[in-house]
C-alpha atoms as a PDB file:
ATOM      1  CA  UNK A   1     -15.909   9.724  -9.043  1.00  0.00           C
ATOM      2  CA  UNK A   2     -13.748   7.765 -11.669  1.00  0.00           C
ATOM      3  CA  UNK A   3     -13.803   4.124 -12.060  1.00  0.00           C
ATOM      4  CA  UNK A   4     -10.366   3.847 -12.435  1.00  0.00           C
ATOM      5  CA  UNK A   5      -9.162   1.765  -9.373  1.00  0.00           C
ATOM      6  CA  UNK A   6      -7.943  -1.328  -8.727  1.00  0.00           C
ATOM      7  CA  UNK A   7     -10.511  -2.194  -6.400  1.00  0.00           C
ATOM      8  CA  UNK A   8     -13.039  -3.326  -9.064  1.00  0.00           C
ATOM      9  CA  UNK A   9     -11.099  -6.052 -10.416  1.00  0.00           C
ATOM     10  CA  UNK A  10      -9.982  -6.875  -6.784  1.00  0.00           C
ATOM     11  CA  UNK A  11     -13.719  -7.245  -6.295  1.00  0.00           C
ATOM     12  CA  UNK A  12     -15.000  -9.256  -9.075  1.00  0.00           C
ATOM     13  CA  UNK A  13     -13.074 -10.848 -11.771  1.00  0.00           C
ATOM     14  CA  UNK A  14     -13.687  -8.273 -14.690  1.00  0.00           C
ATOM     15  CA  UNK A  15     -10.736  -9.609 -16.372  1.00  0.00           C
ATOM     16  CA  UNK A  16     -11.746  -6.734 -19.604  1.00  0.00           C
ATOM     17  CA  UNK A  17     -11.928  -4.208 -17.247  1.00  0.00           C
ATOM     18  CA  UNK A  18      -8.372  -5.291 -15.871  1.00  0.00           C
ATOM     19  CA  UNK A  19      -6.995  -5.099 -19.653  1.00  0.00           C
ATOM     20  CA  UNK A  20      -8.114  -1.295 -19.410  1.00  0.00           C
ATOM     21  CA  UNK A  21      -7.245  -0.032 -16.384  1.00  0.00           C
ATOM     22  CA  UNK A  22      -3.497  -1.263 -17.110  1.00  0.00           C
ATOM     23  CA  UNK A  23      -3.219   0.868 -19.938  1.00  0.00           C
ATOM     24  CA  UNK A  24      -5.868   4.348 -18.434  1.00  0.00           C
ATOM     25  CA  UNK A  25      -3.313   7.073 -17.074  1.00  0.00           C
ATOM     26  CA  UNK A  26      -4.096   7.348 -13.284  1.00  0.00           C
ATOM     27  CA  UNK A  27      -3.665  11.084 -13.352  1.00  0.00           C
ATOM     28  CA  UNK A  28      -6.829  12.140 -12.769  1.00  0.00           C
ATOM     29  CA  UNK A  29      -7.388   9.580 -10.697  1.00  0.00           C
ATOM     30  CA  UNK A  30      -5.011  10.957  -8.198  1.00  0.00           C
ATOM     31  CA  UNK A  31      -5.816  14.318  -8.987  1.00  0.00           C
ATOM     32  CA  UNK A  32      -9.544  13.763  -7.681  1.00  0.00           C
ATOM     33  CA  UNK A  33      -7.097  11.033  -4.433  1.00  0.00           C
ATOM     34  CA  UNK A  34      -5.670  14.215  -3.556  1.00  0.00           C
ATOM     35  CA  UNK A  35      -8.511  16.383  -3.403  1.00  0.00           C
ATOM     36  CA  UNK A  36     -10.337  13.658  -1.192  1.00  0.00           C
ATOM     37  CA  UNK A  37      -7.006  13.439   0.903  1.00  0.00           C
ATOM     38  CA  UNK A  38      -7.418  17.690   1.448  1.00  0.00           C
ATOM     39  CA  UNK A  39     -10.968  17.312   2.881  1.00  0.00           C
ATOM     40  CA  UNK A  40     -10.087  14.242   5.314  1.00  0.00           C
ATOM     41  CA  UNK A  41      -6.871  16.520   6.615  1.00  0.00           C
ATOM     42  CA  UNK A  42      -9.084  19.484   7.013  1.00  0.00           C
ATOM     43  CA  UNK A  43     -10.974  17.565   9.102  1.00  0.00           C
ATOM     44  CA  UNK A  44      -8.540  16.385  11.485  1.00  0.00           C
ATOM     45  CA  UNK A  45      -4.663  17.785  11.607  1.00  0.00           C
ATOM     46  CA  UNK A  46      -3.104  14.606  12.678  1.00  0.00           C
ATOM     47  CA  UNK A  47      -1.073  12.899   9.790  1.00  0.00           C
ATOM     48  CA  UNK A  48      -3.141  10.498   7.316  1.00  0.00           C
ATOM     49  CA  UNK A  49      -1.710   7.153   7.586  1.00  0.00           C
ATOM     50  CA  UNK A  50      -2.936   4.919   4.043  1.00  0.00           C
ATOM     51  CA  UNK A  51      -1.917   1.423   3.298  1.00  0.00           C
ATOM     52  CA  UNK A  52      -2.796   0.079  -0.205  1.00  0.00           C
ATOM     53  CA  UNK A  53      -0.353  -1.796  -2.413  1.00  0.00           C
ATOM     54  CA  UNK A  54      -2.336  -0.458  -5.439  1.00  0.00           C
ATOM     55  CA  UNK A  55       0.131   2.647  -5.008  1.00  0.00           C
ATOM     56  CA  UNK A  56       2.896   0.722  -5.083  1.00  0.00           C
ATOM     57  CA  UNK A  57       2.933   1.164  -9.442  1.00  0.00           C
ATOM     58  CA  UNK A  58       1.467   4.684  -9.743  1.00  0.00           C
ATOM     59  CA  UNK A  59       4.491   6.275  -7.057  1.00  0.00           C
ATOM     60  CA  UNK A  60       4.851   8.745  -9.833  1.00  0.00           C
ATOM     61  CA  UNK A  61       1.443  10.338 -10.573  1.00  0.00           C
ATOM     62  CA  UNK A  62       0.504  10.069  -6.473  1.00  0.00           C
ATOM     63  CA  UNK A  63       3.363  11.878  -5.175  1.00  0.00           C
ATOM     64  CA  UNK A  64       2.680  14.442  -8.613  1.00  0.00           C
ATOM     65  CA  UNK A  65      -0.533  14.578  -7.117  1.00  0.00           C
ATOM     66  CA  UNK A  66       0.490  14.496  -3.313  1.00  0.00           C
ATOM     67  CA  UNK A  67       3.353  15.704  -3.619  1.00  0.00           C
ATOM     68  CA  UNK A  68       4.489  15.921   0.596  1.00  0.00           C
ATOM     69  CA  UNK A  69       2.781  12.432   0.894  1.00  0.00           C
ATOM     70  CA  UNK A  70       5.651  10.158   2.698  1.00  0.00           C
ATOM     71  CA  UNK A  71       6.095   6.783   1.478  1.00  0.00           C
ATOM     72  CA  UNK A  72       6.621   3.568   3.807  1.00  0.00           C
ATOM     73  CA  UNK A  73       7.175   0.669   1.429  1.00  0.00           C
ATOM     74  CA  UNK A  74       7.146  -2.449   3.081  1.00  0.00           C
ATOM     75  CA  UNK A  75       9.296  -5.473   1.410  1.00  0.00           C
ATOM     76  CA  UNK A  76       8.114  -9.173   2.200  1.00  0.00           C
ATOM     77  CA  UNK A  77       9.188 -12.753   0.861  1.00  0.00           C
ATOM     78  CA  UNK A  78       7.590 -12.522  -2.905  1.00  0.00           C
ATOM     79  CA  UNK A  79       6.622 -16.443  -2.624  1.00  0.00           C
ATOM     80  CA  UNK A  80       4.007 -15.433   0.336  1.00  0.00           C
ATOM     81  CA  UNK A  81       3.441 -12.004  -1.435  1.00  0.00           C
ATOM     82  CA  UNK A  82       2.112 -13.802  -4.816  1.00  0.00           C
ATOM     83  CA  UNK A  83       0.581 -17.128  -2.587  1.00  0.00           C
ATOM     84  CA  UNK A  84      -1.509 -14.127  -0.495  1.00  0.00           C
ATOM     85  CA  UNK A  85      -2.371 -12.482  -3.231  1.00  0.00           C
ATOM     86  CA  UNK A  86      -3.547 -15.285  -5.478  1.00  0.00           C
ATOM     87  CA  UNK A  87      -5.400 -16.635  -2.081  1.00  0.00           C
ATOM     88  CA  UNK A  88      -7.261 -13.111  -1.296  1.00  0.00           C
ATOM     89  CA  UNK A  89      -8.501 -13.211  -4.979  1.00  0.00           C
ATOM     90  CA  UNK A  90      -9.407 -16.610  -5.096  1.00  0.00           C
ATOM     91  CA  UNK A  91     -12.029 -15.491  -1.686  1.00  0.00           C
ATOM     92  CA  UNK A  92     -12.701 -12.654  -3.611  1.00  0.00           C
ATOM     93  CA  UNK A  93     -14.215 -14.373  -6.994  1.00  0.00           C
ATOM     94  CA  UNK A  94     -15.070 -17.488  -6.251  1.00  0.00           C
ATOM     95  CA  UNK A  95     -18.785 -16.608  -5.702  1.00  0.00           C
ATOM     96  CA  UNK A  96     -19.320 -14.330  -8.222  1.00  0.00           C
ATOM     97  CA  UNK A  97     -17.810 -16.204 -10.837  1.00  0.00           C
ATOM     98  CA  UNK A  98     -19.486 -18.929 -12.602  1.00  0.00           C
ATOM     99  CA  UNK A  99     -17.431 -21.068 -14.190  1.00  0.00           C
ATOM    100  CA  UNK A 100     -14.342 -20.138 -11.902  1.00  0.00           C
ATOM    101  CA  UNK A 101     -11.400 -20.175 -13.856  1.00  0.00           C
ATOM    102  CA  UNK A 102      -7.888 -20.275 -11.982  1.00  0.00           C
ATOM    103  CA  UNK A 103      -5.699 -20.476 -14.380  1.00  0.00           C
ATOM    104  CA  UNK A 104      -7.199 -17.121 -15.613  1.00  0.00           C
ATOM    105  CA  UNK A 105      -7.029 -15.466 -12.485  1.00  0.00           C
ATOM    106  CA  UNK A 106      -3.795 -16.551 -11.544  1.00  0.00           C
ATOM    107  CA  UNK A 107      -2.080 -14.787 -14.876  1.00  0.00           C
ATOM    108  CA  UNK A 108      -4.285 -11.981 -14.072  1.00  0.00           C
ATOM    109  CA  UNK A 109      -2.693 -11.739 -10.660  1.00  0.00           C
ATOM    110  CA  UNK A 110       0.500 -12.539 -11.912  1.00  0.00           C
ATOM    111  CA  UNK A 111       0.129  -9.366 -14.833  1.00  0.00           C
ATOM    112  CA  UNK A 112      -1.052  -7.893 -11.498  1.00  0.00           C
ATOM    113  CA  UNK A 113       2.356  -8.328  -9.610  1.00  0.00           C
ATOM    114  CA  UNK A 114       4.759  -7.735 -12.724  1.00  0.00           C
ATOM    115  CA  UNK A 115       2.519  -4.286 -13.218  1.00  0.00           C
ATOM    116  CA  UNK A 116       3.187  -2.715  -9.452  1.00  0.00           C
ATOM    117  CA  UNK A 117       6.866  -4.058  -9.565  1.00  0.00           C
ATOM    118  CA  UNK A 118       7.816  -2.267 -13.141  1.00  0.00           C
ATOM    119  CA  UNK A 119       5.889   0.658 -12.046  1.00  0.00           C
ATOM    120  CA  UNK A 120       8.118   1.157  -8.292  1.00  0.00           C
ATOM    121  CA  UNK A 121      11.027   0.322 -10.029  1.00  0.00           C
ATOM    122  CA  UNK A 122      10.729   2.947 -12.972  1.00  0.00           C
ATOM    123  CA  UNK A 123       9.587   5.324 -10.695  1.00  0.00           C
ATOM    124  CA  UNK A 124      12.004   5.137  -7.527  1.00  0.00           C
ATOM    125  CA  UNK A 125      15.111   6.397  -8.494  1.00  0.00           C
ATOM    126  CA  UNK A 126      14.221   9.917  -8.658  1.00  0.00           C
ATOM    127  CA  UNK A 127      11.373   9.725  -5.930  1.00  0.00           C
ATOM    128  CA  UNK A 128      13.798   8.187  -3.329  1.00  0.00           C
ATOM    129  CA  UNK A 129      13.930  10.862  -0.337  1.00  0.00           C
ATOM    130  CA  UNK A 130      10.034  10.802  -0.300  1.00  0.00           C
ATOM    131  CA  UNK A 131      10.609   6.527  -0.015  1.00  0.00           C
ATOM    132  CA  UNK A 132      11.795   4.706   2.955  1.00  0.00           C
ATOM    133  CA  UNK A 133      12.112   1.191   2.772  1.00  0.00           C
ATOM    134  CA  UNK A 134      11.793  -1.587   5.563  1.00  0.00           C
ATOM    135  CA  UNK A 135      11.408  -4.667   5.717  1.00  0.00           C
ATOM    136  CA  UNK A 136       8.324  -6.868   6.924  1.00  0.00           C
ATOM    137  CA  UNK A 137      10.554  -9.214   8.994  1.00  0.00           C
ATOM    138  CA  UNK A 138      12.501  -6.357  10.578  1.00  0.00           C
ATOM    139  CA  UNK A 139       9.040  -4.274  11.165  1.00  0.00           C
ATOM    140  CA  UNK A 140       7.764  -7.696  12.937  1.00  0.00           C
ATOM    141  CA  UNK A 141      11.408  -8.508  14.943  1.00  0.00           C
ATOM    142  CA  UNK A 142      12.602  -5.000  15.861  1.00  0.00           C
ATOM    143  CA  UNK A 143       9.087  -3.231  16.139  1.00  0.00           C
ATOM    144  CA  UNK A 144       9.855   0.323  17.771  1.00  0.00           C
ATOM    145  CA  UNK A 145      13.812   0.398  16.137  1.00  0.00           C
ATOM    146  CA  UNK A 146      11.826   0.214  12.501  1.00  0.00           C
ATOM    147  CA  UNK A 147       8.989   2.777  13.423  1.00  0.00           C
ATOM    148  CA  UNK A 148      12.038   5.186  14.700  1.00  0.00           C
ATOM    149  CA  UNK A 149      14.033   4.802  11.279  1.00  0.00           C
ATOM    150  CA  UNK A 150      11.249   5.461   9.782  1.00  0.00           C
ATOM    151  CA  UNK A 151      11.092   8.644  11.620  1.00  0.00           C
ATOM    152  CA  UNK A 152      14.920   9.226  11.262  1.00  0.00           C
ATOM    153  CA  UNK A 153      14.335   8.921   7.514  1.00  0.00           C
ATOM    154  CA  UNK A 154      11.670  11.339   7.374  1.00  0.00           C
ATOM    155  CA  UNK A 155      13.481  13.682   9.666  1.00  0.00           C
ATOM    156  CA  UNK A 156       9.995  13.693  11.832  1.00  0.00           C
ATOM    157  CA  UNK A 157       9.978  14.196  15.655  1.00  0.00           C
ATOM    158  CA  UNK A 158      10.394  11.817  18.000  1.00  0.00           C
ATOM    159  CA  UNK A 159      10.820  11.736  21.388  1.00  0.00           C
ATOM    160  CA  UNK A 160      10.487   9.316  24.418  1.00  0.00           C
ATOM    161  CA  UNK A 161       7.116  10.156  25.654  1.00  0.00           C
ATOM    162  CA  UNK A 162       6.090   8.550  21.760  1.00  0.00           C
ATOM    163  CA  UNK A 163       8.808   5.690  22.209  1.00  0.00           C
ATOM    164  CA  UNK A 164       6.541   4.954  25.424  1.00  0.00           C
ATOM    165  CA  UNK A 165       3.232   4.807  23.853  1.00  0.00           C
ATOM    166  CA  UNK A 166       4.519   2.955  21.631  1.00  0.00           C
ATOM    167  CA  UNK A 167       6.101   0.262  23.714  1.00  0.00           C
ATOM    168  CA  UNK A 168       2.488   0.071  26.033  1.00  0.00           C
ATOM    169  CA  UNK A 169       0.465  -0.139  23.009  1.00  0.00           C
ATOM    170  CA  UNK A 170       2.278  -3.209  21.941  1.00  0.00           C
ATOM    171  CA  UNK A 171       2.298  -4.784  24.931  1.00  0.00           C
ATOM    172  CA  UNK A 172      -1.388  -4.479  25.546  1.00  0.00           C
ATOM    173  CA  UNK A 173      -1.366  -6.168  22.421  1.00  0.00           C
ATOM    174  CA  UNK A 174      -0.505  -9.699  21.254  1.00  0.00           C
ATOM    175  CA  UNK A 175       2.341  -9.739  17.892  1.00  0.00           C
ATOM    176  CA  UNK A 176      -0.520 -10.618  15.433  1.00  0.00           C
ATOM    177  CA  UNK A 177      -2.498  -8.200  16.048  1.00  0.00           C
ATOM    178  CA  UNK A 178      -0.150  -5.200  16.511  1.00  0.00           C
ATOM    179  CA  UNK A 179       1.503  -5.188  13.335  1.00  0.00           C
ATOM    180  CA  UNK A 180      -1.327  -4.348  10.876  1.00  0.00           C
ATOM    181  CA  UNK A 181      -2.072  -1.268  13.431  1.00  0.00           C
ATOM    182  CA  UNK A 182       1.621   0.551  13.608  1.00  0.00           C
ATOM    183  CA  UNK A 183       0.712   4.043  12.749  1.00  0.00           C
ATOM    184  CA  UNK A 184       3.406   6.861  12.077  1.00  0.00           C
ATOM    185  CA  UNK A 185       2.725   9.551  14.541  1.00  0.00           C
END
């Protein structure tokens, strides 16, 4: 297994470790993703639904890697993106590190940020049709309209037996809780 993820500074504030991983190639990395991604599907033939904003910069080498892999990329309000962020970190580091230095870990997060946004943007243009792009408030106000573009997009199935499900499940369940869960097919 390589140690090239994102998660490790996420955990602990290994600020060096940060320096390198920005410049490491993530090739391999999602070389050894995809072979991980093979075994889960062989497993179980419904579609793999992942969520990690790490992907966000690295569109290029995961969809040379995965190359069918369908990408939902959310957009939200980048104040509450970069407060969230810096918050989640802050939880993150604060017991591990001794003396805690904000003003290190905010640039961090903020090199963080500027690093996934560059990335999508260089990347996008001639990844588009495996991209669809909605937005968080539109996800959150129009619920089962979003989840259907997204299949429209795709050109996936859909039907009303789905449209159903989909309208029970979020009824059994309160707002908050029912938009981390919404799962393509």
């Amino acid at each position: 297994m390589l140690f090239n993820s994102f998660i490790l500074y996420a955990s602990v504030p290994a600020y060096r470790y940060f320096d390198w991983y920005v410049a490491a190639s993530r090739d391999v990395m999602y070389t050894e993703y995809a072979s991980i991604l093979h075994w889960y599907q062989s497993q179980d033939v419904r579609r793999l639904v992942m969520k990690s904003p790490s992907h966000m910069s690295e569109l290029r080498a995961l969809l040379a890697a995965v190359p069918n892999a369908l990408i939902v990329q959310t957009h939200r309000d980048p104040v509450n993106v970069v407060n969230r962020f810096n918050s989640l970190i802050h939880t993150l580091h604060t017991p591990v590190m001794r003396p805690y230095v904000p003003a290190q870990m905010i640039a961090t997060n903020l090199r963080v940020i500027d690093m996934m946004v560059k990335g999508n943007l260089a990347a996008r243009d001639a990844l588009h049709p495996n991209i669809c792009d909605v937005f968080y408030d539109e996800l959150v106000s129009e619920p089962i309209g979003t989840v259907k573009k997204i299949y429209v997009h795709f050109e996936l199935a859909w039907d009303d037996l789905y449209e159903e499900h989909l309208a029970a499940y979020m009824a059994e369940n309160q707002r908050e809780t029912w938009h981390a869960s919404v799962q393509l097919g």
